[in-house]
Protein backbone atom coordinates (compact mmCIF):
# COMPACT_ATOMS: atom_id res chain seq x y z
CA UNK A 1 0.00 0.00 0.00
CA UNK A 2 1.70 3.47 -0.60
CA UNK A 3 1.27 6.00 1.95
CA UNK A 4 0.11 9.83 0.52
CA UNK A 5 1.58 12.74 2.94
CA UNK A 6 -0.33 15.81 3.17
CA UNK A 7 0.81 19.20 3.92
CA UNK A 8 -0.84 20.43 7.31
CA UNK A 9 -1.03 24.18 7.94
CA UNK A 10 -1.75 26.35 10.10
CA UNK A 11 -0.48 27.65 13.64
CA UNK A 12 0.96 24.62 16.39
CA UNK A 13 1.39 25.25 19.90
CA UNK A 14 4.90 25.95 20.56
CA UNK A 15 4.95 23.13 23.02
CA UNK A 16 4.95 20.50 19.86
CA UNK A 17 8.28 21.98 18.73
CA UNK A 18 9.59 20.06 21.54
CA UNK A 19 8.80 16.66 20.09
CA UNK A 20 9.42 14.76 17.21
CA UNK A 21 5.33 14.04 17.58
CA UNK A 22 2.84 16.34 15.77
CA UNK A 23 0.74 18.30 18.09
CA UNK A 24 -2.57 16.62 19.22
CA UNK A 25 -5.39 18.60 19.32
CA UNK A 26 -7.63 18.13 22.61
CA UNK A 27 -11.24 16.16 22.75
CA UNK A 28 -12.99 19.12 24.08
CA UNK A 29 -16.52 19.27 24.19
CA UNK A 30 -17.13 21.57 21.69
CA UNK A 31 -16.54 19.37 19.19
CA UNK A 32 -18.09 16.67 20.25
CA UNK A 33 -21.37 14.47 19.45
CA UNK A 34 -24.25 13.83 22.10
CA UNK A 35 -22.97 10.33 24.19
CA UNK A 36 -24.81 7.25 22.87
CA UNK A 37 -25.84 4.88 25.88
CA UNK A 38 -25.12 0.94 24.17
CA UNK A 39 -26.09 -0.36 27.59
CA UNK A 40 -24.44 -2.95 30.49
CA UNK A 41 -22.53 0.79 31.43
CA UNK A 42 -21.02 0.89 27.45
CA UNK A 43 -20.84 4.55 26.19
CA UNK A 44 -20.05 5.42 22.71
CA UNK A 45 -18.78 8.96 21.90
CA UNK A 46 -17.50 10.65 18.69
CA UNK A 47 -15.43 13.75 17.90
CA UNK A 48 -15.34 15.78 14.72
CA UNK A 49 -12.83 18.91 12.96
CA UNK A 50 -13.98 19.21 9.54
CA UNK A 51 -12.47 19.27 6.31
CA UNK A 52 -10.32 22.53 5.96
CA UNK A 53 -8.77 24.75 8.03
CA UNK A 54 -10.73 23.34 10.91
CA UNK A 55 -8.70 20.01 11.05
CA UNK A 56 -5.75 21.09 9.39
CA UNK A 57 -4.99 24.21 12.02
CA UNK A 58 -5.70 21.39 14.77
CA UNK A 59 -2.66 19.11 12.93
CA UNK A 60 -5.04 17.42 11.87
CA UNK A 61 -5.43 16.16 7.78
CA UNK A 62 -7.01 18.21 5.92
CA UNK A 63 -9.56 16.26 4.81
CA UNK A 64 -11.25 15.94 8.10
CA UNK A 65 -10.86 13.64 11.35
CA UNK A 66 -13.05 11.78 13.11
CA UNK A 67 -12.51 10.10 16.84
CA UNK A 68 -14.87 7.39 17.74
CA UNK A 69 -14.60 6.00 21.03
CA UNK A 70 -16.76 3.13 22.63
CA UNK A 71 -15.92 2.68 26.46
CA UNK A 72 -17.20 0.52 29.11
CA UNK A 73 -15.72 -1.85 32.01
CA UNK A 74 -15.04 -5.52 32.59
CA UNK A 75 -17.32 -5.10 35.93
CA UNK A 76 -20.00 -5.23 33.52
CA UNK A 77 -18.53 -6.43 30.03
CA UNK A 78 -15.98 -8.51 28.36
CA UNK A 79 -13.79 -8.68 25.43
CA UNK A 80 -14.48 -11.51 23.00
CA UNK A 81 -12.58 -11.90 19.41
CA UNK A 82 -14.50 -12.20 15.84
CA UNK A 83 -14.02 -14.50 13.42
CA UNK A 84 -15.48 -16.61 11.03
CA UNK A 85 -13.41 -19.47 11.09
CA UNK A 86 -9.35 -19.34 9.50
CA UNK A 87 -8.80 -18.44 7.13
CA UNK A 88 -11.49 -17.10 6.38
CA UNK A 89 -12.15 -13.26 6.02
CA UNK A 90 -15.46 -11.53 6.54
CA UNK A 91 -17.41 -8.11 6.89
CA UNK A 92 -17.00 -6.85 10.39
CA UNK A 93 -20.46 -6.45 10.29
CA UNK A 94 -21.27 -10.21 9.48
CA UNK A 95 -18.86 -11.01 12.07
CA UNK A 96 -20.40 -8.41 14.55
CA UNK A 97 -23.90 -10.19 13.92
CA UNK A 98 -22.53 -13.93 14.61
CA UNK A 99 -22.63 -12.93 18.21
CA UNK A 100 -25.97 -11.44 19.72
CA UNK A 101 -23.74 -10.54 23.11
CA UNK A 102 -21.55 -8.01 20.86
CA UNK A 103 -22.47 -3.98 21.95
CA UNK A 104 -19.49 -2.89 19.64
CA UNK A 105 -16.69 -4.03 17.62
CA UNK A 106 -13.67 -3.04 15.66
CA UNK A 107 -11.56 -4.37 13.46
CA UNK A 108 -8.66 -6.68 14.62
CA UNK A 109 -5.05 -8.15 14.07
CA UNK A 110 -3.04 -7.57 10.70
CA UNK A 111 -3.92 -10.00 8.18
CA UNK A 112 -3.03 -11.39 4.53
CA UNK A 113 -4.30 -14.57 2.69
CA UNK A 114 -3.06 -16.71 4.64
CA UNK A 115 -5.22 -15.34 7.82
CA UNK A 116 -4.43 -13.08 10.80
CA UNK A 117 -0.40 -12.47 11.16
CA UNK A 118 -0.51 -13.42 14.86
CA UNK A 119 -1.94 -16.09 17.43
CA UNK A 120 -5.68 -16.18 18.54
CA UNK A 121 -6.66 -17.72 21.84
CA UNK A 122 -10.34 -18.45 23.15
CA UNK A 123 -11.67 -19.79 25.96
CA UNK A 124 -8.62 -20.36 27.51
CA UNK A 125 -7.65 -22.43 24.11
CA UNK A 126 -4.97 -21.89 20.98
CA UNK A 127 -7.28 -21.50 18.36
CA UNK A 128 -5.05 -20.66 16.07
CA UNK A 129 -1.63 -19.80 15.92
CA UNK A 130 1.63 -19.31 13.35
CA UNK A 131 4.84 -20.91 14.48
CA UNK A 132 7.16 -18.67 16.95
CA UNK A 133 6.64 -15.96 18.99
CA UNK A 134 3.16 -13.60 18.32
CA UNK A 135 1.80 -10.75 19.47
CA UNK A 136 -1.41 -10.65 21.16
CA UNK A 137 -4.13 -8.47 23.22
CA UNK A 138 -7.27 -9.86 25.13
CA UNK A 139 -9.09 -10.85 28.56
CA UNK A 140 -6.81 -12.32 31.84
CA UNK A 141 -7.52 -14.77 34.43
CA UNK A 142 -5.55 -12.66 36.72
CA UNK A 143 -4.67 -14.12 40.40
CA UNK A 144 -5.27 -11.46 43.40
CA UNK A 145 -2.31 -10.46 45.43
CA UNK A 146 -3.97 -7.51 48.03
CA UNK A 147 -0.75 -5.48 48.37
CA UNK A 148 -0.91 -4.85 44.48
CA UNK A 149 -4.41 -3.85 44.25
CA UNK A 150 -8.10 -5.08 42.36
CA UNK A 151 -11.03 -3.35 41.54
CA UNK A 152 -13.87 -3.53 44.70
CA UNK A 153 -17.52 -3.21 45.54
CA UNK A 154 -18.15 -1.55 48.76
CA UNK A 155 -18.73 1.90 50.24
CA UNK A 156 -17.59 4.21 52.54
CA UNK A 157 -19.43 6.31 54.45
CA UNK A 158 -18.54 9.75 56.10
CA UNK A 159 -21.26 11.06 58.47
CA UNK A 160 -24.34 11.01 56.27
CA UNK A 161 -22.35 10.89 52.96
CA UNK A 162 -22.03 7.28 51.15
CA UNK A 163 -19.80 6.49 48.38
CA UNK A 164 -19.23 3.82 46.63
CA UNK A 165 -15.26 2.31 46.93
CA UNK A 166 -14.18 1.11 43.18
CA UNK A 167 -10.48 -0.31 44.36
CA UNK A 168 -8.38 -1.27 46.79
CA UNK A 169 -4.69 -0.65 46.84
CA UNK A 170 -4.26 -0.13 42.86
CA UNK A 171 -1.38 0.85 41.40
CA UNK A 172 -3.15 2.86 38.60
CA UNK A 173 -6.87 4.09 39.32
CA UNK A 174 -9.01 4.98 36.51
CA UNK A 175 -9.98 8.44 35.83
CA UNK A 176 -13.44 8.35 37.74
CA UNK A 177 -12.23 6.57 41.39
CA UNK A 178 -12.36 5.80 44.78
CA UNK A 179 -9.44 3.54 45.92
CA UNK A 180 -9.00 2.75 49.17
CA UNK A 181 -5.16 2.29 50.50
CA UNK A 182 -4.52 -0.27 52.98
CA UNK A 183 -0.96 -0.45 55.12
CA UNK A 184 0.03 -3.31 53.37
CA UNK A 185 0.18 -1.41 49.99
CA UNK A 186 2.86 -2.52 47.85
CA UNK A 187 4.37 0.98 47.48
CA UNK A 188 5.67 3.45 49.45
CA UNK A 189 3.37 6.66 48.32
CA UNK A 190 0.25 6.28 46.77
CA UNK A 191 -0.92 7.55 43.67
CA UNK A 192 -2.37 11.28 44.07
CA UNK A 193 -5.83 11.73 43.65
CA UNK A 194 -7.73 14.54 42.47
CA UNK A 195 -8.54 14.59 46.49
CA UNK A 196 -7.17 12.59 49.39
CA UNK A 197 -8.41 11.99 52.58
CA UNK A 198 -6.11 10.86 55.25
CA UNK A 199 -8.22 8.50 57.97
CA UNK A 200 -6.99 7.41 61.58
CA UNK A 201 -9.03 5.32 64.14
CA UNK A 202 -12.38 5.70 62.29
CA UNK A 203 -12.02 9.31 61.98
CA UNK A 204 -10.50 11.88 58.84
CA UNK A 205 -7.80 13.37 59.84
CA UNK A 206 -6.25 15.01 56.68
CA UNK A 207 -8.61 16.81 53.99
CA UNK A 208 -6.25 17.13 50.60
CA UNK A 209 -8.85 19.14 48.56
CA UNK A 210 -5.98 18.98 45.49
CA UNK A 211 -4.96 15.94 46.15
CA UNK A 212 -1.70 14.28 47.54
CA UNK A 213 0.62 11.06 47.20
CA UNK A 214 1.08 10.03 50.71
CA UNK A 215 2.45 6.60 52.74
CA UNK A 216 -0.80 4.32 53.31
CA UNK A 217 1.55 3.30 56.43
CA UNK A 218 0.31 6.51 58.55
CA UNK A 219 -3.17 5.45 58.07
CA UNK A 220 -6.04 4.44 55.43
CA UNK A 221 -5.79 6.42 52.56
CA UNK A 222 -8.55 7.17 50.36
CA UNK A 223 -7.40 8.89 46.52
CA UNK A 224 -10.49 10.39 44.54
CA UNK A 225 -10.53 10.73 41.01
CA UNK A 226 -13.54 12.25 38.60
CA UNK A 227 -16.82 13.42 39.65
CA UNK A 228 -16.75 12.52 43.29
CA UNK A 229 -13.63 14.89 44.13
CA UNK A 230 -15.10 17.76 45.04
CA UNK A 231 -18.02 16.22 47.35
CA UNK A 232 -15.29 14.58 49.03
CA UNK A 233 -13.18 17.39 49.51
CA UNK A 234 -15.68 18.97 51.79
CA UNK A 235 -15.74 16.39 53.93
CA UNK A 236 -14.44 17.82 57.50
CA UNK A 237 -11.85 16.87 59.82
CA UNK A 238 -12.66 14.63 62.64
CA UNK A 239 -15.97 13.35 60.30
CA UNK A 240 -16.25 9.42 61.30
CA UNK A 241 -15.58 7.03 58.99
CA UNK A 242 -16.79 3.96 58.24
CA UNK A 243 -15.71 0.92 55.56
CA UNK A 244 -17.71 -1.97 54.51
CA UNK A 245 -15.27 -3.53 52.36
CA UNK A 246 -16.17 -6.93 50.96
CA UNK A 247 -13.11 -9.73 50.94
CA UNK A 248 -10.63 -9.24 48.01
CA UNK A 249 -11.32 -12.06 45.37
CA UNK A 250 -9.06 -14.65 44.19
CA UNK A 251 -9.00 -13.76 40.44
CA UNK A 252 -10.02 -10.96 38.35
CA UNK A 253 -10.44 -10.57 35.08
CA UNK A 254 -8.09 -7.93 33.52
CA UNK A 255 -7.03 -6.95 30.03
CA UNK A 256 -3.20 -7.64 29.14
CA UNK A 257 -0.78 -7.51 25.96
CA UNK A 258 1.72 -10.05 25.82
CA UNK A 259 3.73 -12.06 23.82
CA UNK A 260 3.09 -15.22 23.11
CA UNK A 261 4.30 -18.50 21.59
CA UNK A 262 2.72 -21.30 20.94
CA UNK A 263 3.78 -25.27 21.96
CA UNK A 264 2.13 -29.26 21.77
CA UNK A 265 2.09 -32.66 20.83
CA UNK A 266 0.61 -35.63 19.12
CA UNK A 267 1.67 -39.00 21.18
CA UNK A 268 0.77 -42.70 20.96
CA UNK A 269 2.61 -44.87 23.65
CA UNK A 270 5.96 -45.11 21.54
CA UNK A 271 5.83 -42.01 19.06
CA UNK A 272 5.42 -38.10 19.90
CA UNK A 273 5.28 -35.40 17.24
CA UNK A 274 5.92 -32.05 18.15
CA UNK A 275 3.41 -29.12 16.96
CA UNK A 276 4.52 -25.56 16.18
CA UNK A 277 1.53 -24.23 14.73
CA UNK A 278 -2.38 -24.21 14.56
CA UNK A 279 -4.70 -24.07 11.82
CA UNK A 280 -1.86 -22.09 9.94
CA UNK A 281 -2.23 -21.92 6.60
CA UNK A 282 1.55 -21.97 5.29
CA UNK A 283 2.36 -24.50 7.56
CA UNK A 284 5.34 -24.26 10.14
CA UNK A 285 8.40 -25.13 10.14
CA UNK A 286 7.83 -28.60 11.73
CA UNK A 287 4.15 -30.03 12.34
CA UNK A 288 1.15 -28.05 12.21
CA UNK A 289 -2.27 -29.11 13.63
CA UNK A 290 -5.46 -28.49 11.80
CA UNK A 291 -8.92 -28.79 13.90
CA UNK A 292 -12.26 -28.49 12.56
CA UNK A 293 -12.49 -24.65 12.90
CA UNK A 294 -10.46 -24.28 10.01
CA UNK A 295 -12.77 -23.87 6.82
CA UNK A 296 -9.88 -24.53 3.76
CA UNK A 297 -7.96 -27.51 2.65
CA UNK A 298 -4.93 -28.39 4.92
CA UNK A 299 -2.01 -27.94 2.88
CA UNK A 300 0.04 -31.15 2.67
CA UNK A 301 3.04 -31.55 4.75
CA UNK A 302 6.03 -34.19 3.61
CA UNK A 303 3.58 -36.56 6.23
CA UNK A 304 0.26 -36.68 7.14
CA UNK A 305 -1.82 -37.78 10.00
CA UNK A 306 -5.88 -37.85 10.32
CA UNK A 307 -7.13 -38.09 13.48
CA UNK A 308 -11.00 -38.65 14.16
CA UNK A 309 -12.21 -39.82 17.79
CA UNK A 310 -13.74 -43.47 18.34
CA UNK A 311 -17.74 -43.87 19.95
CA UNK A 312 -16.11 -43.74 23.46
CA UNK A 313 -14.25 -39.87 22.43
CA UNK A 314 -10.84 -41.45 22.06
CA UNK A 315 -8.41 -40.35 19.09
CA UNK A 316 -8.02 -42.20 16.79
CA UNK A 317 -5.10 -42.08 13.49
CA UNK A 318 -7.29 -42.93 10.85
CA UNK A 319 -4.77 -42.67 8.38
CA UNK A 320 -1.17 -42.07 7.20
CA UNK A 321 0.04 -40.51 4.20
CA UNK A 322 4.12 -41.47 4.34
CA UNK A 323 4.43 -38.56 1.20
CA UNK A 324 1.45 -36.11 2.24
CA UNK A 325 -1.83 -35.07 1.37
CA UNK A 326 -4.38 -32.29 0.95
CA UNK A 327 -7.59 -32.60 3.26
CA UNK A 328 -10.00 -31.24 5.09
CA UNK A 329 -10.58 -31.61 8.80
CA UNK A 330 -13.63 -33.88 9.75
CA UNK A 331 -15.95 -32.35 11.95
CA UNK A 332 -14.41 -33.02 15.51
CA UNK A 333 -11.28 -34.36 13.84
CA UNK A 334 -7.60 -33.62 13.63
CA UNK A 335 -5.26 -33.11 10.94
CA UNK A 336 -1.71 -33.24 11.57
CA UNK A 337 0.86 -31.77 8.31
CA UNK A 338 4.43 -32.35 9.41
CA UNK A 339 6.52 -30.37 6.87
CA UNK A 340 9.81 -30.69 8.21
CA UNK A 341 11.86 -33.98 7.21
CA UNK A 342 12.73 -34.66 10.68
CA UNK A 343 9.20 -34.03 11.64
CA UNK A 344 7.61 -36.32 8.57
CA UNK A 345 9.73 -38.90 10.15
CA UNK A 346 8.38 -39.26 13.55
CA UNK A 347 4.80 -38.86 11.86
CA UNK A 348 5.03 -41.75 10.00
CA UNK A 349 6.25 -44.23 13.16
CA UNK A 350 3.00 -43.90 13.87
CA UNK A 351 0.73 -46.59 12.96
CA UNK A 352 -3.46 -46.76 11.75
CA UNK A 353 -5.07 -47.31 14.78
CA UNK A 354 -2.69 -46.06 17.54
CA UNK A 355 -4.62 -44.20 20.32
CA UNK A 356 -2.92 -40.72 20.67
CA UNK A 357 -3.39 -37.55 22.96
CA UNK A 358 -3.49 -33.91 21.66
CA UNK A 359 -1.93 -31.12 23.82
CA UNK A 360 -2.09 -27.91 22.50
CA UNK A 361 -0.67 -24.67 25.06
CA UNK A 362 1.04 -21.28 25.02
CA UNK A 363 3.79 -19.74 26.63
CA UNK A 364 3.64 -16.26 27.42
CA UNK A 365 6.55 -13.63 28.08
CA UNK A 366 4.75 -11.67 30.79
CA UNK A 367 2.90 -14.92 31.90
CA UNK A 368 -0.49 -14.03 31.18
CA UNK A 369 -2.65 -16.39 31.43
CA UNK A 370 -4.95 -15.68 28.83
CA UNK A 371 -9.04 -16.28 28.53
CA UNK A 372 -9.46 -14.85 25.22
CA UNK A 373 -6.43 -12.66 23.12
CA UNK A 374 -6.13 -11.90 19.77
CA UNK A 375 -2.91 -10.80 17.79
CA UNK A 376 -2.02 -6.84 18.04
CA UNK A 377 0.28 -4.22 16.86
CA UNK A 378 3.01 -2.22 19.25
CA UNK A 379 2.55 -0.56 22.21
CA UNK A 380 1.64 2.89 22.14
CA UNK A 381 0.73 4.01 25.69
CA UNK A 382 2.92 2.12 28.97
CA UNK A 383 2.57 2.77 32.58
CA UNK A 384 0.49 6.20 32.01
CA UNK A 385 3.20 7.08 29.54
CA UNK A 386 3.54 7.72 25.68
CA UNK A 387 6.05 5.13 24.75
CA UNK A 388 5.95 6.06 20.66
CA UNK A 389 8.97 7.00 19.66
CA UNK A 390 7.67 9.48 16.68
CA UNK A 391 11.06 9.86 15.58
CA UNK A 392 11.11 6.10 14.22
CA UNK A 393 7.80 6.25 12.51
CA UNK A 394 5.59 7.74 9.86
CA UNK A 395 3.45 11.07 10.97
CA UNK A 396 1.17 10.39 8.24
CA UNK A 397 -2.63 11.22 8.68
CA UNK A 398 -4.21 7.81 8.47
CA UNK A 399 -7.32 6.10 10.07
CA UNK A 400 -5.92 4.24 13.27
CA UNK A 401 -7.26 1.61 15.23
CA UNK A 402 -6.57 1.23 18.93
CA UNK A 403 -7.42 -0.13 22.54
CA UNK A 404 -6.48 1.50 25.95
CA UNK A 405 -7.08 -0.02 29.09
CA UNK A 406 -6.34 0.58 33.19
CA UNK A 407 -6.42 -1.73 36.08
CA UNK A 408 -9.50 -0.49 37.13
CA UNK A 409 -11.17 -2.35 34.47
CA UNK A 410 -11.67 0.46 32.12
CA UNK A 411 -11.38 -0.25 28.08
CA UNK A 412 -11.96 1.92 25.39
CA UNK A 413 -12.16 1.12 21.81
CA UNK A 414 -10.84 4.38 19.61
CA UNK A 415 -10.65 4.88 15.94
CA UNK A 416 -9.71 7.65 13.76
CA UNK A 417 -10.69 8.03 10.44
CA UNK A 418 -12.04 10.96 8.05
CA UNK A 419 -15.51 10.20 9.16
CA UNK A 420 -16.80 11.14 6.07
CA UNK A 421 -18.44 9.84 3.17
CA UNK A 422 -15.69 9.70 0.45
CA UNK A 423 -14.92 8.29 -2.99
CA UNK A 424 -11.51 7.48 -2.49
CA UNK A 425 -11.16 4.51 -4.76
CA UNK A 426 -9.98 1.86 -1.71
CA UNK A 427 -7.44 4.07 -0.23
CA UNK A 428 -9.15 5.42 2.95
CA UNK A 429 -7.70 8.56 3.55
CA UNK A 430 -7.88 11.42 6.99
CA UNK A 431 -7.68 10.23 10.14
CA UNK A 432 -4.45 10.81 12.90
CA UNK A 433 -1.09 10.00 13.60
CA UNK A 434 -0.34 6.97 15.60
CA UNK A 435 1.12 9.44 18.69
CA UNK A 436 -2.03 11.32 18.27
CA UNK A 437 -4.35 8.69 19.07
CA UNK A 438 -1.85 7.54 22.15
CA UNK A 439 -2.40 11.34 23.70
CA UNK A 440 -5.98 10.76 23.29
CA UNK A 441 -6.27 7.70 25.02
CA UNK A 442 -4.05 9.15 27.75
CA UNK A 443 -6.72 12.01 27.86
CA UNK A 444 -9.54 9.12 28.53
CA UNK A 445 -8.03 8.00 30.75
CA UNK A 446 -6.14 5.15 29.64
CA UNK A 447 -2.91 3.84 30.93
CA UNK A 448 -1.94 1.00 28.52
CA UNK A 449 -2.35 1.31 24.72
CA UNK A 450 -2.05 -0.99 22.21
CA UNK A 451 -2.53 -0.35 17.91
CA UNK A 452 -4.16 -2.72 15.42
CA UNK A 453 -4.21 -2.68 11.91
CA UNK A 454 -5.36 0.23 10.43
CA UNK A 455 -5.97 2.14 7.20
CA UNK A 456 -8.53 0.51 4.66
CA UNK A 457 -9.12 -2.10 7.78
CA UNK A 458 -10.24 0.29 10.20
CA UNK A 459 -13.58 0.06 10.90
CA UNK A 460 -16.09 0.38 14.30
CA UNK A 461 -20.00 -0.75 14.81
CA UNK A 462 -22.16 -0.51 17.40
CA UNK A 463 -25.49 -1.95 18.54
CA UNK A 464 -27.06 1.21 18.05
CA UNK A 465 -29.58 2.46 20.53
CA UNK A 466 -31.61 4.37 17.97
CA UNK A 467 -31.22 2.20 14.83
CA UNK A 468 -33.81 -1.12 15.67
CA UNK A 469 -32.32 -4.01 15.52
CA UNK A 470 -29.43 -3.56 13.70
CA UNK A 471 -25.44 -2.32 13.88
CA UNK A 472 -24.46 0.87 13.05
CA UNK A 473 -21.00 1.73 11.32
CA UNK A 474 -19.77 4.60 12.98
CA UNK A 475 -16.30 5.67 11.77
CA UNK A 476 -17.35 6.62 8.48
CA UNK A 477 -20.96 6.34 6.66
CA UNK A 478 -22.61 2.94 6.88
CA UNK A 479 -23.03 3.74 3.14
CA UNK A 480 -19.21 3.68 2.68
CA UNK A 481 -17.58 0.43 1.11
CA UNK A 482 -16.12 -2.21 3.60
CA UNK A 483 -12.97 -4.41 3.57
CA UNK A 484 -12.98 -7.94 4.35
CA UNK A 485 -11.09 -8.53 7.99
CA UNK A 486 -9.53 -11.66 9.45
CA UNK A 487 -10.77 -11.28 12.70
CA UNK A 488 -12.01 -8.75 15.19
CA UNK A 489 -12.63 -7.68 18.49
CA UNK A 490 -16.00 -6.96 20.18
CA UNK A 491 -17.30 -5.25 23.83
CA UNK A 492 -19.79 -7.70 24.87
CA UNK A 493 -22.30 -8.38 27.82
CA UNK A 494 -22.27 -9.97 30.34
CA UNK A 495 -24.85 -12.52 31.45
């Protein structure tokens, strides 16, 4: 695809001359379009500079920009991936519709023919992966240690006043809080609030009406963030205090990126062959292992194994082809392509009618232990931080496709595109920088960023509140043309 710069003009703060990032204009309200309630707590909200001067003076292209953001939190949603089977590619929209749960979706992981360029996991499973290490995005099983914080139900209550605690001890709270610091908190300061209240023996003893990062060792510390702050910050010294705090959970579910690669096995009593991949179309560099979610014809390896279970649900080899062979998987079979010599070897020590086991797993770098992921681009936005290094990137004004997150359960789904209707002959054009769409997600709120493929792939629907029974494209036009995806990722109820 070749990228097309256009001149931006127009006056820039004199505080972007200090980057090698463009300037990024704010999300102020001004610009922006009434808040669409999706339901289950989901918001979606849009911002618009039109074509012109208006963008262009912002830094923006000068044929328009358009933010769309769709945020909700994992207290009430979850984050599922799209597909229609590998490799198969589809509409988002069509996607979108296989699953009545979705409230939104946007496109996914960079893809070619051959399907999505990283791993997929669901339900805890590979699904689908190429050989070596992959990049990849989704939902945590996350175990609870106190000291480093979780997201909480309860409420605290200061004379008359009640309000409702969203955190205990986190290391990051979300930009509308209450977080309450225990003295076991893994830190030595806190993070500041918007306002802090210091509380001893039942009782404030500190009001911080702007806020303050203080040791949770002198006392309970409570850090306010959002609308709450200034209710809070007239709350007087010597005001009792009292918790009701229910007990910190075991796990959590929290969003993660991570790298990830993929590992397994097909063994009989006396043979085991080694997997690298899964439902990849290319094949890896050793064995691959095709299940019945994958919709083409298994390229042959230099050996082949089918695999189909018996009436009690035990595997079965079926067959062996010593030189190879093209076929599809049987519905709740197995098809094993080992491509590699050494691997075609072992293969074919196996013998019709041997009884195997199939192990399929994941490593991951950061150890996350993964419910449902789905491959992703770099890391844009780290620890509350920008991490994209402009200077080693394109500043071209493209639509972008990203996801920001917190440990307070926060996620927000962001694109940026022209956001209007345009004949533009495949080549979607407007949109931001990749830096500007990490400032914006910083302004949400976020503290982790990710990017996914973008251009003529970005796209975002929603179940929208207003349009019946149907999805609403609302990046660009619902008119506009659509490219095929591999997969995507949706916001979806819970329950």
């Amino acid at each position: 695809m070749v990228a097309t710069a256009f001149l931006v003009s127009g006056s820039v703060p004199a505080n972007a001359a200090n980057t090698d990032c463009i300037y990024t204009p704010t999300l102020e309200k001004s610009r922006q379009a009434p808040d669409l309630a999706l339901g289950n707590f989901v918001t979606a909200k849009s911002w618009q500079w039109q074509p012109g001067s208006d963008a262009s003076s912002a830094s923006l292209s000068s044929l328009g920009a358009k933010v769309s953001v769709v945020t909700g939190n994992l207290r009430n949603i979850t984050v599922g991936v799209l597909h229609m089977g590998v490799p198969r590619s589809q509409d988002l929209r069509v996607m979108t519709d296989s699953n009545p749960k979705t409230v939104a979706a946007i496109n996914g992981d960079y893809f070619d023919g051959s399907g999505p360029w990283n791993a997929m996991v669901e339900s805890g499973q590979v699904s689908y992966a190429p050989p070596g290490a992959t990049e990849v995005f989704g939902v945590v099983r996350k175990r609870i240690v106190e000291s480093y914080g979780y997201r909480s139900t309860g409420t605290m209550t200061i004379g008359t006043r009640k309000f409702n605690i969203t955190g205990v001890n986190q290391l990051e709270p979300g930009p509308t809080s209450l977080v309450v610091y225990k003295t076991n908190f893994i830190r030595p300061l806190t993070p500041k609030g918007t306002t802090t209240l210091l509380i001893k023996s039942g009782k404030v003893v500190k009001v911080y009406p702007a806020g303050a990062s203080i040791s949770s060792k002198t006392g309970v510390v409570v850090q306010v963030k959002g609308y709450l702050a200034p209710h809070v910050a007239k709350m007087k010294v010597n005001a009792k205090v009292k918790f009701a705090l229910p007990a910190a959970p075991q796990y959590e579910e929290r969003i993660a990126a991570d790298t990830i690669t993929t590992y397994g096995n097909v063994s009989s009593k006396s043979n085991t062959l080694n997997i690298d991949s899964v439902n990849y179309t290319n094949l890896g560099p050793g064995a691959t292992l095709f299940d019945s979610s994958f919709k083409d014809t298994a390229r042959a390896g230099r050996a082949t194994l089918r695999i189909l279970p018996d009436s009690t649900g035990k595997l079965i080899i079926k067959n062996i082809y010593k030189t190879g062979a093209s076929l599809k998987v049987d519905n709740g079979g197995f098809i094993i392509q080992a491509r590699s010599s050494l691997a075609a070897s072992v293969a074919n020590k196996f013998k019709v009618g041997d009884s195997v086991s199939l192990s399929r797993a994941y490593q991951a770098e950061g150890k996350s232990d993964f419910i449902t992921a789905a491959g992703r681009g770099p890391r844009i936005v780290q620890g509350g931080k920008m991490i994209w290094i402009c200077a080693q990137h394109n500043k071209d004004h493209r639509p972008r496709t990203a996801i920001g997150w917190n440990q307070d359960g926060q996620i927000w789904f962001v694109t940026s595109s022209r956001g209007l209707m345009a004949y533009d002959f495949g080549y979607r054009q407007g949109g931001s920088t990749s830096s500007q769409m990490a400032e914006w997600l910083i302004e949400l709120g976020a503290t982790e960023a990710i990017l996914l493929d973008g251009g003529s792939s970005t796209a975002m629907y929603i179940d929208h509140p207003e349009e019946g029974p149907r999805l609403k494209r609302v990046d660009i036009p619902d008119t506009s043309w659509v490219r095929d995806l591999a997969n995507g990722f949706s916001i979806e109820r819970k329950n």
